[in-house]
PDB file of N, CA and C in Angstrom:
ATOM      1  N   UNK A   1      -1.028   9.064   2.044  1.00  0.00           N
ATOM      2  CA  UNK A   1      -1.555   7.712   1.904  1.00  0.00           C
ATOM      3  C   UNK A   1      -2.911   7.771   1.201  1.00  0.00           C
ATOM      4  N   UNK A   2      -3.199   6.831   0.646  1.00  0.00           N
ATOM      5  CA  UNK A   2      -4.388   6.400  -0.281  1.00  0.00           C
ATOM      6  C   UNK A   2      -5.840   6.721   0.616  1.00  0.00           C
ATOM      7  N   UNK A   3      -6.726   7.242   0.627  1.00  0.00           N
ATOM      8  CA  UNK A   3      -7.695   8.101   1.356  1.00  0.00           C
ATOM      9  C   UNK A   3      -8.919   6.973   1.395  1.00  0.00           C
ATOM     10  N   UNK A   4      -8.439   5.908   0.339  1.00  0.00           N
ATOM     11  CA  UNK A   4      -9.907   4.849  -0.410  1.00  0.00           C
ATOM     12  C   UNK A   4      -9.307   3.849   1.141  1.00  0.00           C
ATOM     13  N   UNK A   5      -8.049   3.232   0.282  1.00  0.00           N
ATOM     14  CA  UNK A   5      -7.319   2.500   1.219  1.00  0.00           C
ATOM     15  C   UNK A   5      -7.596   2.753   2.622  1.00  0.00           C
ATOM     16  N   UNK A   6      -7.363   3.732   3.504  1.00  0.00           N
ATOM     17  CA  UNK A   6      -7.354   4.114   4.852  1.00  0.00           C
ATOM     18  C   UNK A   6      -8.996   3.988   4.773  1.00  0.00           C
ATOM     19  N   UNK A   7     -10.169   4.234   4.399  1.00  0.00           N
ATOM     20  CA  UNK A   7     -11.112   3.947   4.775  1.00  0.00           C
ATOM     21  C   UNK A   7     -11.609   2.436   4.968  1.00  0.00           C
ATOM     22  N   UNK A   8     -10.645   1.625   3.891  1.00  0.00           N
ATOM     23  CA  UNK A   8     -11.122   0.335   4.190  1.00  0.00           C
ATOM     24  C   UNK A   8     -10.739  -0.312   5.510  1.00  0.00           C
ATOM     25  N   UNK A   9      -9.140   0.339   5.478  1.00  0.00           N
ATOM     26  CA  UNK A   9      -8.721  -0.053   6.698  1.00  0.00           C
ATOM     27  C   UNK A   9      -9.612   0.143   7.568  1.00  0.00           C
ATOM     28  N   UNK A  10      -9.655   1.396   8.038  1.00  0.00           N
ATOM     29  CA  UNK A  10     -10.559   1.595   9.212  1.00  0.00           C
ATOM     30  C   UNK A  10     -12.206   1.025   9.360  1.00  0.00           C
ATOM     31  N   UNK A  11     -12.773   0.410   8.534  1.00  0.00           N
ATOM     32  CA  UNK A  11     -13.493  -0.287   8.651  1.00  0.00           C
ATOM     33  C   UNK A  11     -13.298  -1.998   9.016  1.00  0.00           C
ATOM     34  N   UNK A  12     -12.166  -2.578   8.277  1.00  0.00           N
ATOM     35  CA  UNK A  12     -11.778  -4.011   8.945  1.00  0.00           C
ATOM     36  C   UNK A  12     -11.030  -3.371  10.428  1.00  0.00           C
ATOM     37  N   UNK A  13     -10.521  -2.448  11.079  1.00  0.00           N
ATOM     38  CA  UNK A  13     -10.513  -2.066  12.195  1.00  0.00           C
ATOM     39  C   UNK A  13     -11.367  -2.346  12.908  1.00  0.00           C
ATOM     40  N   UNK A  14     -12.607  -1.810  12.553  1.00  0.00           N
ATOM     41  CA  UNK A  14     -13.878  -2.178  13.530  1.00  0.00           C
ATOM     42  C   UNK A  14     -15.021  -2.992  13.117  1.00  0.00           C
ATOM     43  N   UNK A  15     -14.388  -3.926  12.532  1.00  0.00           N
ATOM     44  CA  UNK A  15     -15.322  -5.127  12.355  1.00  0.00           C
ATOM     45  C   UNK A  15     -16.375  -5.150  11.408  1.00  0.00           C
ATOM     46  N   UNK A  16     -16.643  -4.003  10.570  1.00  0.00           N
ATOM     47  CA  UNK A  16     -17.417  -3.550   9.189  1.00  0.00           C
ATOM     48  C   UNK A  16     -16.948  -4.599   8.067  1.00  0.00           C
ATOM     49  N   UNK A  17     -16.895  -5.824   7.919  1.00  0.00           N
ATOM     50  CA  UNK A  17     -16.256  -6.391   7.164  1.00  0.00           C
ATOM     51  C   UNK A  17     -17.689  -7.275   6.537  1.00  0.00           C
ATOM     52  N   UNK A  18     -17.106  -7.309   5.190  1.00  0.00           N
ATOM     53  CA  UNK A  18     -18.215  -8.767   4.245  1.00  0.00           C
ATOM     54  C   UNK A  18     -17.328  -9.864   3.581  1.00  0.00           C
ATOM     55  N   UNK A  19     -17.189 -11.029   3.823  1.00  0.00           N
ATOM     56  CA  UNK A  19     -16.207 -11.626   2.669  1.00  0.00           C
ATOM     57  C   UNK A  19     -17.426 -11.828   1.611  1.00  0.00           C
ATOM     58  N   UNK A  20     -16.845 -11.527   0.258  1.00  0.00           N
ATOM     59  CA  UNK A  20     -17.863 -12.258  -0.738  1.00  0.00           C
ATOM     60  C   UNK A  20     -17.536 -13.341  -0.692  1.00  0.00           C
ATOM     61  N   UNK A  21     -18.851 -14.404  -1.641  1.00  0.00           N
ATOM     62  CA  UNK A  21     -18.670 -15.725  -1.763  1.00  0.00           C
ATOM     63  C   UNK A  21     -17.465 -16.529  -2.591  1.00  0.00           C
ATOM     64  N   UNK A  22     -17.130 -15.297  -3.771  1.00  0.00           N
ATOM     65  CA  UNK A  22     -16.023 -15.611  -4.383  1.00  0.00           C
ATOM     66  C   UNK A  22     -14.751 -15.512  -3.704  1.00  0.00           C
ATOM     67  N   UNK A  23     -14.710 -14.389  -2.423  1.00  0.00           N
ATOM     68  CA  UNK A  23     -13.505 -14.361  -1.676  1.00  0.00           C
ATOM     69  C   UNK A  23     -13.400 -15.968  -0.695  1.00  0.00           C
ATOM     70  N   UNK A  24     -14.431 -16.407  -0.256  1.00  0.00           N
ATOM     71  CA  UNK A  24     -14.440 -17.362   0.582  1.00  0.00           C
ATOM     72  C   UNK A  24     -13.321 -18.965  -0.385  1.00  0.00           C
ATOM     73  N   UNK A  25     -14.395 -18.428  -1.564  1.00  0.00           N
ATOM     74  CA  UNK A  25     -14.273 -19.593  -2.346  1.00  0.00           C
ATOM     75  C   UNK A  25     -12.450 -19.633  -2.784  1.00  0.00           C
ATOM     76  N   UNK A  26     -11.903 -18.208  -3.015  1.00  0.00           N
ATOM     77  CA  UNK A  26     -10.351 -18.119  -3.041  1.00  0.00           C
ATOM     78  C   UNK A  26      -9.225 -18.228  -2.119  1.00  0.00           C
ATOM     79  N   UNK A  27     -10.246 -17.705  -0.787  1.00  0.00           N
ATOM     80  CA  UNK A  27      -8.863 -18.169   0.121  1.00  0.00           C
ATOM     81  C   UNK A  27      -8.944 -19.739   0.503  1.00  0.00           C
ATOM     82  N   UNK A  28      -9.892 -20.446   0.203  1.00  0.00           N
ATOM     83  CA  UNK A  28      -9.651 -21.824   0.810  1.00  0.00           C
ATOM     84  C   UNK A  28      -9.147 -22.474  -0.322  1.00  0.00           C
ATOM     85  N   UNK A  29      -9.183 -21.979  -2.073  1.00  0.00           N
ATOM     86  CA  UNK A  29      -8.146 -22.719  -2.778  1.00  0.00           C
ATOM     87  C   UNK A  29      -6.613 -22.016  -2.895  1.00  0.00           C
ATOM     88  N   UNK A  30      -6.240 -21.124  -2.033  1.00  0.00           N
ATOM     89  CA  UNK A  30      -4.642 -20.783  -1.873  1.00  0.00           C
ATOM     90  C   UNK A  30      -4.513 -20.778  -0.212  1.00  0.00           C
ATOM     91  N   UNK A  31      -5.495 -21.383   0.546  1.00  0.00           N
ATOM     92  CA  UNK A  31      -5.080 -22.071   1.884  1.00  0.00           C
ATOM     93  C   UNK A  31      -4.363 -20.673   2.397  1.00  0.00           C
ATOM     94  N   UNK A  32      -5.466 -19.465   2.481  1.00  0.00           N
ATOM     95  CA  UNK A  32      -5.381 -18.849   3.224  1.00  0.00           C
ATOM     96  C   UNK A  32      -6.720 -18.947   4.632  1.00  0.00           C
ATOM     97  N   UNK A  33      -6.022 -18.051   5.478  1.00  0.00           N
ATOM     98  CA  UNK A  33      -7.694 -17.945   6.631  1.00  0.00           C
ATOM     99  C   UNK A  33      -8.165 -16.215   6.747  1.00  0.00           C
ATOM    100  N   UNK A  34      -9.089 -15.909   6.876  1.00  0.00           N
ATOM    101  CA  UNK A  34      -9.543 -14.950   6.970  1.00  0.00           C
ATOM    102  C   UNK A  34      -8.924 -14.361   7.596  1.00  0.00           C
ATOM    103  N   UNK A  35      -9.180 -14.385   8.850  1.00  0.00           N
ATOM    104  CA  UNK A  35      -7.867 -13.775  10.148  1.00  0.00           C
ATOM    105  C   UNK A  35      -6.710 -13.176   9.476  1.00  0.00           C
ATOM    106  N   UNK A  36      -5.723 -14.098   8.566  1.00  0.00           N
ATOM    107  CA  UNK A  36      -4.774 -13.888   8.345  1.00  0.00           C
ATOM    108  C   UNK A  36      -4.916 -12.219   7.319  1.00  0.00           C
ATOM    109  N   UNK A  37      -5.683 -12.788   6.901  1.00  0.00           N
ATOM    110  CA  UNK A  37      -6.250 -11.716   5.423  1.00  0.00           C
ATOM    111  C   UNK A  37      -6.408 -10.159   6.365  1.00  0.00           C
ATOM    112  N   UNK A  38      -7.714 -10.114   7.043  1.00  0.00           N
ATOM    113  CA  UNK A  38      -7.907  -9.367   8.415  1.00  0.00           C
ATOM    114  C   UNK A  38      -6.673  -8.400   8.680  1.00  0.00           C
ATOM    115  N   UNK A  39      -5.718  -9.591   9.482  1.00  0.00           N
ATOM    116  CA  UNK A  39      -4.670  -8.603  10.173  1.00  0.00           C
ATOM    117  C   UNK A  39      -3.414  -8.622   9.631  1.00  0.00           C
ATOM    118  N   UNK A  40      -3.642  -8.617   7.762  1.00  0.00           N
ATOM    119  CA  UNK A  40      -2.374  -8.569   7.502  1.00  0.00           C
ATOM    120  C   UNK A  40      -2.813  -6.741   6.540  1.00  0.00           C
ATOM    121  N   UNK A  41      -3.907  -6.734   6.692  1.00  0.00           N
ATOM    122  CA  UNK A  41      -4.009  -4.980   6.517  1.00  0.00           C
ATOM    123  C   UNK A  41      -3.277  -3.959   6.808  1.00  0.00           C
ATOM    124  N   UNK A  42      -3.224  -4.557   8.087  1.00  0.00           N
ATOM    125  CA  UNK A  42      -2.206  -3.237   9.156  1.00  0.00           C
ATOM    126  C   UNK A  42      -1.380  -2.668   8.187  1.00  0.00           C
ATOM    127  N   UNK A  43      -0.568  -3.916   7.264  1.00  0.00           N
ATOM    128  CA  UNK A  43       0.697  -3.640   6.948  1.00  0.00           C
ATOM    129  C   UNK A  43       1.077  -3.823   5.324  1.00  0.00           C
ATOM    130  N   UNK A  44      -0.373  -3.428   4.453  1.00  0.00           N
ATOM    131  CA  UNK A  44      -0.859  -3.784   3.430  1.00  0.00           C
ATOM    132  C   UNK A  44      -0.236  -2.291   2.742  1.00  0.00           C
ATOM    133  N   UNK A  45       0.214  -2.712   1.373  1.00  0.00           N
ATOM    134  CA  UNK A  45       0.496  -1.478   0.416  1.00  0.00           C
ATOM    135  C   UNK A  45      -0.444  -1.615  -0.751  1.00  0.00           C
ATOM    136  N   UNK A  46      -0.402  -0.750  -1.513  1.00  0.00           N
ATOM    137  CA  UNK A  46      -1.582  -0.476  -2.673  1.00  0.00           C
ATOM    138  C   UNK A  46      -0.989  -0.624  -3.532  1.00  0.00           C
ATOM    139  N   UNK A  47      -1.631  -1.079  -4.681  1.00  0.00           N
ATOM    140  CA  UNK A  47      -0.716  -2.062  -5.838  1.00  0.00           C
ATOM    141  C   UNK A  47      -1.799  -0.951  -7.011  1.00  0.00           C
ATOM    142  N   UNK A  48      -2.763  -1.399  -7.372  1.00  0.00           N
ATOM    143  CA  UNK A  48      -3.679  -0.740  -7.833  1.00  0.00           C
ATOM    144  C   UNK A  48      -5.166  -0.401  -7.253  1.00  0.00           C
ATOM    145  N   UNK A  49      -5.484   0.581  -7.808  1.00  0.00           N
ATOM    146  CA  UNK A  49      -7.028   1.420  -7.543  1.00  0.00           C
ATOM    147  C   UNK A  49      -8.171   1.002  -8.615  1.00  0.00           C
ATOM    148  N   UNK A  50      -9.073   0.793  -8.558  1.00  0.00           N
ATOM    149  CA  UNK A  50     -10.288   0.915  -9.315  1.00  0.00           C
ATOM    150  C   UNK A  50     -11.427   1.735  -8.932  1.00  0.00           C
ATOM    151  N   UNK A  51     -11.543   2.860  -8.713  1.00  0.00           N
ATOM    152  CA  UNK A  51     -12.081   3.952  -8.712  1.00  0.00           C
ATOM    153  C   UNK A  51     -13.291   4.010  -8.950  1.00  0.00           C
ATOM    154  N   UNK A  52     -13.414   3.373 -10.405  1.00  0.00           N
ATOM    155  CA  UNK A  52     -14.709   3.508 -11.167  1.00  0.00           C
ATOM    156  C   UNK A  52     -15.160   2.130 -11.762  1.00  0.00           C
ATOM    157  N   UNK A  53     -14.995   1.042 -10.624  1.00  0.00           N
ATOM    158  CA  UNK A  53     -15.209  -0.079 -10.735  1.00  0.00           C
ATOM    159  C   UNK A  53     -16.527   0.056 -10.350  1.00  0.00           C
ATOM    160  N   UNK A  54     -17.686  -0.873 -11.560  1.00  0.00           N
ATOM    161  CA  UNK A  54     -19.374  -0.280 -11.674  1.00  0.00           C
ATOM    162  C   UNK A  54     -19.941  -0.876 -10.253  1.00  0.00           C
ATOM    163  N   UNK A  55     -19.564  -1.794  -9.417  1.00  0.00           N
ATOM    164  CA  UNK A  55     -19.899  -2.637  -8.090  1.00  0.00           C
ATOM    165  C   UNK A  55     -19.768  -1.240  -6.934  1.00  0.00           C
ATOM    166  N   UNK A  56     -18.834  -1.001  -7.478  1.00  0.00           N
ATOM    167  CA  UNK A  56     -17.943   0.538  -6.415  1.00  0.00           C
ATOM    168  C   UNK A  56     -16.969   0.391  -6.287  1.00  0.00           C
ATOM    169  N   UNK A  57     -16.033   1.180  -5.673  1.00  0.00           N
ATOM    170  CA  UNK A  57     -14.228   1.892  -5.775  1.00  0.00           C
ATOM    171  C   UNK A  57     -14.043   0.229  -5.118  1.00  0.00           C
ATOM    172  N   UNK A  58     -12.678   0.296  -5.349  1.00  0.00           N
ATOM    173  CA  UNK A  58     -11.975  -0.829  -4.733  1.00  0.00           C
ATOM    174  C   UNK A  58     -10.435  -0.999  -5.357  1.00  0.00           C
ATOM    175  N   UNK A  59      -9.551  -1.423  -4.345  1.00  0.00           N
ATOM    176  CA  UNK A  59      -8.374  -1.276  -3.907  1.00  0.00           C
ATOM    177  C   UNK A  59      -7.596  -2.679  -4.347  1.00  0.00           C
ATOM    178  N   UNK A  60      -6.769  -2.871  -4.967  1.00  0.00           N
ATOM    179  CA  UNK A  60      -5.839  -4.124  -4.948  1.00  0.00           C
ATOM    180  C   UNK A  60      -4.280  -3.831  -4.171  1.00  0.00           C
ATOM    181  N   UNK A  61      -4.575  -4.783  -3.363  1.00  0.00           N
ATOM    182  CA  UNK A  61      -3.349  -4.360  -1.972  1.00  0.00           C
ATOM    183  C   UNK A  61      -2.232  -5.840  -2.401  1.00  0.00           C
ATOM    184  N   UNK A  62      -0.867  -5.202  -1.804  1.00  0.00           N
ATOM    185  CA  UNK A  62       0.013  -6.369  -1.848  1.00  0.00           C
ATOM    186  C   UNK A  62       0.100  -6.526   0.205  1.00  0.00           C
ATOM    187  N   UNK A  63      -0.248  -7.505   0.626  1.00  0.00           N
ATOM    188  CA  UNK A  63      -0.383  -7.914   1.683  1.00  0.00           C
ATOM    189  C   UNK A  63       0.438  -9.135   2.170  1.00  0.00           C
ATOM    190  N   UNK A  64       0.647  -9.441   3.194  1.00  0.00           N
ATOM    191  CA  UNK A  64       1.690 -10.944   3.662  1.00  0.00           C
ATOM    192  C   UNK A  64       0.660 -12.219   4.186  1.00  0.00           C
ATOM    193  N   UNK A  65       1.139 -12.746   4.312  1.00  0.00           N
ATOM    194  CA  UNK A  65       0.084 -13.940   4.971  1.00  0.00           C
ATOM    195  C   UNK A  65       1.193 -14.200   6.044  1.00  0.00           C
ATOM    196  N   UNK A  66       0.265 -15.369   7.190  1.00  0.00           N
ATOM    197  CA  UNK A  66       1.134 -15.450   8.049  1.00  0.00           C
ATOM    198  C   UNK A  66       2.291 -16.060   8.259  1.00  0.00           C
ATOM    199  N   UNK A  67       3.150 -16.319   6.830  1.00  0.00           N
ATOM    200  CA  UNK A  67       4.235 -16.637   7.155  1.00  0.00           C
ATOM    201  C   UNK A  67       5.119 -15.216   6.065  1.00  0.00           C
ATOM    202  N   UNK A  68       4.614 -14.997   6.173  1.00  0.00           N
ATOM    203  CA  UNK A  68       5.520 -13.626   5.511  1.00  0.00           C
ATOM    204  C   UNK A  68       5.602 -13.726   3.882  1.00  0.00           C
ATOM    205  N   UNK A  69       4.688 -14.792   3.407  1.00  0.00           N
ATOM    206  CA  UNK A  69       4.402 -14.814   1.684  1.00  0.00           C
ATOM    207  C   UNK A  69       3.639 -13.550   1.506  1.00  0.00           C
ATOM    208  N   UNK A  70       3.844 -13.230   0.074  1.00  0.00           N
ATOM    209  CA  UNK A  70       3.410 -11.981  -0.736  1.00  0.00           C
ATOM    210  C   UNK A  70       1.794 -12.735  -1.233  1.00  0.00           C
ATOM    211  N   UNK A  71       0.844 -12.338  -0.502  1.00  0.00           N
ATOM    212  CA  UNK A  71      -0.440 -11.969  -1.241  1.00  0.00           C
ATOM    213  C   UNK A  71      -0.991 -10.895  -1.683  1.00  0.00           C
ATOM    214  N   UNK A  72      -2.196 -10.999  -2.392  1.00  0.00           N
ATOM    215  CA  UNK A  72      -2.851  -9.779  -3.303  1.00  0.00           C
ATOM    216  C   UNK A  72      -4.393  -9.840  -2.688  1.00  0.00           C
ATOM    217  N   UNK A  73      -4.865  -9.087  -2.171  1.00  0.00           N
ATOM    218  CA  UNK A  73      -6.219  -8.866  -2.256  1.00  0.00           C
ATOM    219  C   UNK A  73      -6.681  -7.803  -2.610  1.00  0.00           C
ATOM    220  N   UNK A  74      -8.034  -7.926  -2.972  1.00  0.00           N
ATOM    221  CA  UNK A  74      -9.064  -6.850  -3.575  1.00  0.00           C
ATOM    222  C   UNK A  74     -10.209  -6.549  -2.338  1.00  0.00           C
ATOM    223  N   UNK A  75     -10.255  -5.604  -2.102  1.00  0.00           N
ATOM    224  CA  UNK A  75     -11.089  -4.723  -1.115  1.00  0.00           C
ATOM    225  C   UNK A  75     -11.776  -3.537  -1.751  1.00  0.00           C
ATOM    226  N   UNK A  76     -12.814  -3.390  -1.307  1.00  0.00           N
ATOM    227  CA  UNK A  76     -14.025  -2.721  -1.568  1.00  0.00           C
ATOM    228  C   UNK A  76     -14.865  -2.185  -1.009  1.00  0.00           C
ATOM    229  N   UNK A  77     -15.599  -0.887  -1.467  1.00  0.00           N
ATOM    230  CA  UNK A  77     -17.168  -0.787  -0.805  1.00  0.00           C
ATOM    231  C   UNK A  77     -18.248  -0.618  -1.548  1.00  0.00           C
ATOM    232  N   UNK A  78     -19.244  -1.194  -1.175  1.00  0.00           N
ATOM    233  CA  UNK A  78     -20.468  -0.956  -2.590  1.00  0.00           C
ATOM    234  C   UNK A  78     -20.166   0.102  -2.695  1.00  0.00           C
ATOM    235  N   UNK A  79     -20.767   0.399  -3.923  1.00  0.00           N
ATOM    236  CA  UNK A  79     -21.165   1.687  -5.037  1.00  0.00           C
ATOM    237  C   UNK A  79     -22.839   2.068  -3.800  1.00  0.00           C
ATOM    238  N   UNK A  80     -22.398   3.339  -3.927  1.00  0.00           N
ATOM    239  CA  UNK A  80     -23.839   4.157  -3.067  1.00  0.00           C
ATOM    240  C   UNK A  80     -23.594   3.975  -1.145  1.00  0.00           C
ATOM    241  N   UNK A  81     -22.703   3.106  -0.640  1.00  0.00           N
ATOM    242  CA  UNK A  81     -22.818   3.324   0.508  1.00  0.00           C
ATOM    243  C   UNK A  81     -21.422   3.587   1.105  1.00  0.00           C
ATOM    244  N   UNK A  82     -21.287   3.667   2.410  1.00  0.00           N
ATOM    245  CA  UNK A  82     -20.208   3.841   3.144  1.00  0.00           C
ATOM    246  C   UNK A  82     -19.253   2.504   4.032  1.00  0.00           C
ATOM    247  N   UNK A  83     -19.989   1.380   3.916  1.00  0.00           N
ATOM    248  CA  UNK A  83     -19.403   0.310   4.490  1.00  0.00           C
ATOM    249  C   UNK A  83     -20.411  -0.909   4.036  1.00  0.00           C
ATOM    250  N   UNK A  84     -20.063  -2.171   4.216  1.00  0.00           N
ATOM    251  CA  UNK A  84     -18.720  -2.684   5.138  1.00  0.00           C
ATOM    252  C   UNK A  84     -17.822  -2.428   3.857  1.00  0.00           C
ATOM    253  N   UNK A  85     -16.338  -2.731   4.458  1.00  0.00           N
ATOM    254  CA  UNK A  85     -15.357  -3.244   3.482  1.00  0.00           C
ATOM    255  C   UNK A  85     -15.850  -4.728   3.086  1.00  0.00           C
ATOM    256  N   UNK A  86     -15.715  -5.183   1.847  1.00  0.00           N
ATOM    257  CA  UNK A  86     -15.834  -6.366   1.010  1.00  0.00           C
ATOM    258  C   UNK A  86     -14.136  -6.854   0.601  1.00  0.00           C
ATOM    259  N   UNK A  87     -14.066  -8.054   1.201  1.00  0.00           N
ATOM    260  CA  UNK A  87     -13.072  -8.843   0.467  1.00  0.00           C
ATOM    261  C   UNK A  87     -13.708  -9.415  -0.363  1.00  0.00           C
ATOM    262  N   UNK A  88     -13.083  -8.672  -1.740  1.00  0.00           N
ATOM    263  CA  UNK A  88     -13.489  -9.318  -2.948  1.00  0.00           C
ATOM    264  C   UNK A  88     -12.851 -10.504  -2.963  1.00  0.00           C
ATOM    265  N   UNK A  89     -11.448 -10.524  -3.406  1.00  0.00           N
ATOM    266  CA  UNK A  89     -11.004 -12.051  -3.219  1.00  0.00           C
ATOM    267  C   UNK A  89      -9.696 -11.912  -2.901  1.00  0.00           C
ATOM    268  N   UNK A  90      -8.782 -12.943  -2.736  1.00  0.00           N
ATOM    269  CA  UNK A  90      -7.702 -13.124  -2.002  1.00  0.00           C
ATOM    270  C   UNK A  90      -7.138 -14.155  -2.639  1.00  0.00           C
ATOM    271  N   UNK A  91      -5.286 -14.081  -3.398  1.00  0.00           N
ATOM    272  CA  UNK A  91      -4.587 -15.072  -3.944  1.00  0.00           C
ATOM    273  C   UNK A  91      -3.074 -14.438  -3.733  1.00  0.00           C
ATOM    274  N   UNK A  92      -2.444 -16.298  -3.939  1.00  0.00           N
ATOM    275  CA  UNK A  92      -1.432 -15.779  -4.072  1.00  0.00           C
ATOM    276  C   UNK A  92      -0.595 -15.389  -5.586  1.00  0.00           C
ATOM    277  N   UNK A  93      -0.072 -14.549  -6.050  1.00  0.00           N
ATOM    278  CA  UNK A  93       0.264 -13.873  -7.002  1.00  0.00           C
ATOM    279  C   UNK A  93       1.164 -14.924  -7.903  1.00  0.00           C
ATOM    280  N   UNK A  94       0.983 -14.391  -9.309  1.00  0.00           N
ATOM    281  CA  UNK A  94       1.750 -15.536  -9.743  1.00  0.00           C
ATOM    282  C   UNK A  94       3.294 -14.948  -9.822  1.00  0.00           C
ATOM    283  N   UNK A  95       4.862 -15.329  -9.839  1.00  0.00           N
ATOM    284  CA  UNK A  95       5.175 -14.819 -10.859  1.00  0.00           C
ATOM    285  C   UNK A  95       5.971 -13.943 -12.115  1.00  0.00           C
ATOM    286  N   UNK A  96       5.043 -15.464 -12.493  1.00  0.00           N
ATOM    287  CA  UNK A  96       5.388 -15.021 -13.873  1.00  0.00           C
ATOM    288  C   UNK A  96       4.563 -13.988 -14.343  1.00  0.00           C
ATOM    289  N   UNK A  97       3.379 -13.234 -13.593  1.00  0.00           N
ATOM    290  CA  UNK A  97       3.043 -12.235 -14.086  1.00  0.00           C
ATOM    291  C   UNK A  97       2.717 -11.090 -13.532  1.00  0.00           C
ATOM    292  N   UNK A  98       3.989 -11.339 -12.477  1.00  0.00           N
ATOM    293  CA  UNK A  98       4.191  -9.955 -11.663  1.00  0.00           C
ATOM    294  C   UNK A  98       5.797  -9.449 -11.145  1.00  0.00           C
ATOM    295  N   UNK A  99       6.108  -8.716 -10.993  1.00  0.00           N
ATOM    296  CA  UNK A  99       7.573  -8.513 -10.766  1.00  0.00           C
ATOM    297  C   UNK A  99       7.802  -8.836  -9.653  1.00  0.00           C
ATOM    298  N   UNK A 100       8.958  -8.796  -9.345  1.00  0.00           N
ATOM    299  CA  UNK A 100       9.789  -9.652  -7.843  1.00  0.00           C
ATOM    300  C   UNK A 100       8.921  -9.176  -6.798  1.00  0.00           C
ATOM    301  N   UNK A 101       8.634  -7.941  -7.093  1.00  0.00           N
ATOM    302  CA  UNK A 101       7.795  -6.964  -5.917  1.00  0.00           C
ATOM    303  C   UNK A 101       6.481  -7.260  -5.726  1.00  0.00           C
ATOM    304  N   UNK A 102       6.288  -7.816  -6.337  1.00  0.00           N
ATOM    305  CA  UNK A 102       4.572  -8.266  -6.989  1.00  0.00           C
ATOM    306  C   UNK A 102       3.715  -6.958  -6.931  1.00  0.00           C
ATOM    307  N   UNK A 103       4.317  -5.976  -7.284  1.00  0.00           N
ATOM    308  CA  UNK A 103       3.295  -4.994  -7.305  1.00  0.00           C
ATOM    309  C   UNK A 103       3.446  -4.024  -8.928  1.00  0.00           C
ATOM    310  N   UNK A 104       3.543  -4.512 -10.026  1.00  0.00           N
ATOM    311  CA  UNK A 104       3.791  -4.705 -11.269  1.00  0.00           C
ATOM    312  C   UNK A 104       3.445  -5.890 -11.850  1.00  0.00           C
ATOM    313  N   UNK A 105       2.606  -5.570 -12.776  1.00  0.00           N
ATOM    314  CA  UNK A 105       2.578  -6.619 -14.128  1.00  0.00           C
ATOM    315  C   UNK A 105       3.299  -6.635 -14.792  1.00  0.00           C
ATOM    316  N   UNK A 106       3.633  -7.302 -15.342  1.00  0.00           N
ATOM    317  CA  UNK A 106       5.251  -8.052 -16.293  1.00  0.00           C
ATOM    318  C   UNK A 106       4.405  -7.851 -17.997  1.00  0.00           C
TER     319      UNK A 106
END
């Protein structure tokens, strides 16, 4: 398993969490709730990595919401430290520009 991934996890585990302002600002226009975002980690797969994203590493996960729809979020940790995890932002996928799986661009 993804070594970036499992650290984020284990930080929204224990409550190390930041939403950015842009994440706030995305889940309330695709009428998600945080919570949902939160504890749909458990069961989150990795879509893509950004490694050498200049903010710091960060993760694009295919995740469920609470009715079992396919979302995408972006998770993170600054560049230079060890926590919190950052929800960058949170949507639901389009698509037409992702495969059935939503974990492919078309």
């Amino acid at each position: 398993m993804n070594e970036f991934f499992e650290k984020v996890r284990a930080l929204v585990s224990t409550g190390e969490v930041l939403i950015s302002e842009h994440g706030y600002d995305e889940l309330a226009e695709d009428s998600l709730s945080a919570r949902e975002v939160l504890d749909g980690i458990v069961n989150a797969a990795v879509v893509e990595e950004y490694p050498n994203y200049p903010k710091g590493s960060c993760v694009l996960l295919l995740q469920k919401d609470k009715s079992g729809a396919p979302i995408h979020v972006v998770w993170g940790i600054p560049k230079g430290h060890d926590k919190p995890a950052v929800l960058i932002t949170a949507y639901r996928p389009d698509p037409e520009r992702w495969d059935k799986s939503f974990t492919r661009r078309r």
